[in-house]
Protein backbone atom coordinates (compact mmCIF):
# COMPACT_ATOMS: atom_id res chain seq x y z
CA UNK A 1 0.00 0.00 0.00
CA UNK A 2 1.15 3.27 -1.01
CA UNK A 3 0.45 6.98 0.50
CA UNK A 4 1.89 10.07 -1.26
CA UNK A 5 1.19 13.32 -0.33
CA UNK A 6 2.98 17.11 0.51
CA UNK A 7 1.29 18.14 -3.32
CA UNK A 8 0.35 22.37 -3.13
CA UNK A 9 0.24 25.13 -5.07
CA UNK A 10 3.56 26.92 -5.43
CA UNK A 11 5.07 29.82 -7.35
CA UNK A 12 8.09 29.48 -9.58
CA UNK A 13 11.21 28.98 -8.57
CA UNK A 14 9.49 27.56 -4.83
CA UNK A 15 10.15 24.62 -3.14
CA UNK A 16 8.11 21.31 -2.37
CA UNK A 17 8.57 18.20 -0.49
CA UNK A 18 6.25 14.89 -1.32
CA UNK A 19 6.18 12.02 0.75
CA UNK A 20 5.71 8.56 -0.04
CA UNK A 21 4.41 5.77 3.02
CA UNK A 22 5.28 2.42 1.46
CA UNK A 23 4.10 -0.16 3.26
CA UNK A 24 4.67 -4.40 2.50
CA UNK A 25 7.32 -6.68 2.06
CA UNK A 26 10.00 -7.10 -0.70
CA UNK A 27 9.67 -3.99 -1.89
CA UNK A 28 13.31 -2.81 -3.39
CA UNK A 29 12.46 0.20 -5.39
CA UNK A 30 10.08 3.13 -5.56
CA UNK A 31 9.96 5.55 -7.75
CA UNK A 32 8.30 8.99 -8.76
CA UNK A 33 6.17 9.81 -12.04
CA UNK A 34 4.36 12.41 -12.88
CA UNK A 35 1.43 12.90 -15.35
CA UNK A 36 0.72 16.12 -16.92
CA UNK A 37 -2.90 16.91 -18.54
CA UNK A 38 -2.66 15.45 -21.83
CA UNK A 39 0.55 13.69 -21.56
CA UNK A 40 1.35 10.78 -20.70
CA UNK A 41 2.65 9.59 -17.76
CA UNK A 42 6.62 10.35 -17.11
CA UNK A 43 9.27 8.77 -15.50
CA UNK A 44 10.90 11.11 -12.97
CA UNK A 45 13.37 9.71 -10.05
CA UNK A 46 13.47 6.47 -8.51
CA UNK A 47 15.36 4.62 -5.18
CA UNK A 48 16.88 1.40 -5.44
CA UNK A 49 17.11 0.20 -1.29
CA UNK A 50 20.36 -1.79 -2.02
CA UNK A 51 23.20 0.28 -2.78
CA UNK A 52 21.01 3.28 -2.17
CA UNK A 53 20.89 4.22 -6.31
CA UNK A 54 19.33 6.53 -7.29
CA UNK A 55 18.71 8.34 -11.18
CA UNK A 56 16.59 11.06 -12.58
CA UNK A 57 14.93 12.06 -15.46
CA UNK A 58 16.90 14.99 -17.36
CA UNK A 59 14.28 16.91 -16.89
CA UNK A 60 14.81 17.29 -12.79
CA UNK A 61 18.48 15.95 -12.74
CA UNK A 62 20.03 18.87 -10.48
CA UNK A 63 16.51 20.49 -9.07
CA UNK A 64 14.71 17.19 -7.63
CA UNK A 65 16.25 15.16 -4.72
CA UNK A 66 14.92 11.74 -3.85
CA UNK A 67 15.79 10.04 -0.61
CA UNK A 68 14.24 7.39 1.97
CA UNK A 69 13.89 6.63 5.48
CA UNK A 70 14.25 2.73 5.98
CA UNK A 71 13.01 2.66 9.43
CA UNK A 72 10.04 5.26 8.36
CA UNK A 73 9.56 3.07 5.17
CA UNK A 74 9.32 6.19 3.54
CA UNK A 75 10.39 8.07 0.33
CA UNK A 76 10.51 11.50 -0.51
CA UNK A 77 11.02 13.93 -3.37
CA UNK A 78 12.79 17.11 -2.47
CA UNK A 79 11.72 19.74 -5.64
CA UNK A 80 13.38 22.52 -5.93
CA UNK A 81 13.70 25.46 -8.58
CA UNK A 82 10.10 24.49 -9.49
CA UNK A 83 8.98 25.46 -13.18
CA UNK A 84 5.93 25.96 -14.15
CA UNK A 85 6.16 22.72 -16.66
CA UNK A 86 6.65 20.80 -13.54
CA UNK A 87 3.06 21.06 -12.84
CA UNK A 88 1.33 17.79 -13.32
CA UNK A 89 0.08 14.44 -10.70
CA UNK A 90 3.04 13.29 -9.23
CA UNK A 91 2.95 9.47 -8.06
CA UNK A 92 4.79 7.05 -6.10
CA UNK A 93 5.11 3.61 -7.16
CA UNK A 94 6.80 0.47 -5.75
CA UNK A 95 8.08 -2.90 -6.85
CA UNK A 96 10.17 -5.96 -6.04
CA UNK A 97 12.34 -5.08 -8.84
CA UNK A 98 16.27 -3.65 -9.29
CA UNK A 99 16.47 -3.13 -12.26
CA UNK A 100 14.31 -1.34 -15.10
CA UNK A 101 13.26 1.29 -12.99
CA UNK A 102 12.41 4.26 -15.37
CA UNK A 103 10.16 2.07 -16.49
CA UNK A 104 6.28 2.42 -15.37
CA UNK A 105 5.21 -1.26 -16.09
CA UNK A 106 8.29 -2.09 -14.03
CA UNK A 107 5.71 -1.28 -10.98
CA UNK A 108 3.03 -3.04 -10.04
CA UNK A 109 1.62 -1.22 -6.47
CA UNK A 110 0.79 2.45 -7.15
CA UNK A 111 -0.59 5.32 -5.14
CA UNK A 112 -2.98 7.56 -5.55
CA UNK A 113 -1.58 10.43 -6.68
CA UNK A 114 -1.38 14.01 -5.42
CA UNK A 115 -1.22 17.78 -7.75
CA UNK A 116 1.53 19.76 -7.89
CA UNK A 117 0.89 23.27 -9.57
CA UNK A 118 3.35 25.71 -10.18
CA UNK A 119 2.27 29.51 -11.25
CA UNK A 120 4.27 31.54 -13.05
């Protein structure tokens, strides 16, 4: 079971930190997407537990920072230097895989979303 949230309105160039609960077992990976209206959905950072790797889309490379809590079972997505492009659903996903990560289909246990605007 998934729970994101920390989604808002923000201005450009603001901050905003979501949070993703991920609860269950042999789960190695989450990862962050985003869906913008009419677009399809996007890959945009992911978490591998072992070895703590992590990746981005070059999109957010250098403005988004993912990290987890272990003991929280928790993942978050530090976004900074918002644009107003980077307005869209963002979701968390999970999945017992390592490797393929960019990857939607790669995840089978999503959450429910939550909006992230960002005005101009």
């Amino acid at each position: 079971q998934l729970q994101a949230s920390g989604g808002g309105l923000v201005q450009a160039e603001g901050s905003l930190r979501l949070s993703c609960a991920a609860s269950g077992r042999n789960l190695h990976s989450v990862g962050w997407f985003r869906q913008a209206p009419g677009k399809e959905r996007e890959f945009v950072a992911f978490l591998r537990w072992r070895g703590y790797i992590t990746d981005y889309s070059n999109s957010v490379k250098g403005r988004f920072t993912i990290s987890g809590d272990t003991t929280k079972k928790t993942v978050y997505l530090q976004m900074d230097s918002l644009r107003p492009e980077d307005t869209a659903v963002y979701y968390c996903a999970a999945t017992a895989r390592e490797f393929g990560l960019t990857t939607a289909t790669s995840y089978p246990y999503w959450g429910q979303g939550t909006q992230v605007t960002v005005s101009s």
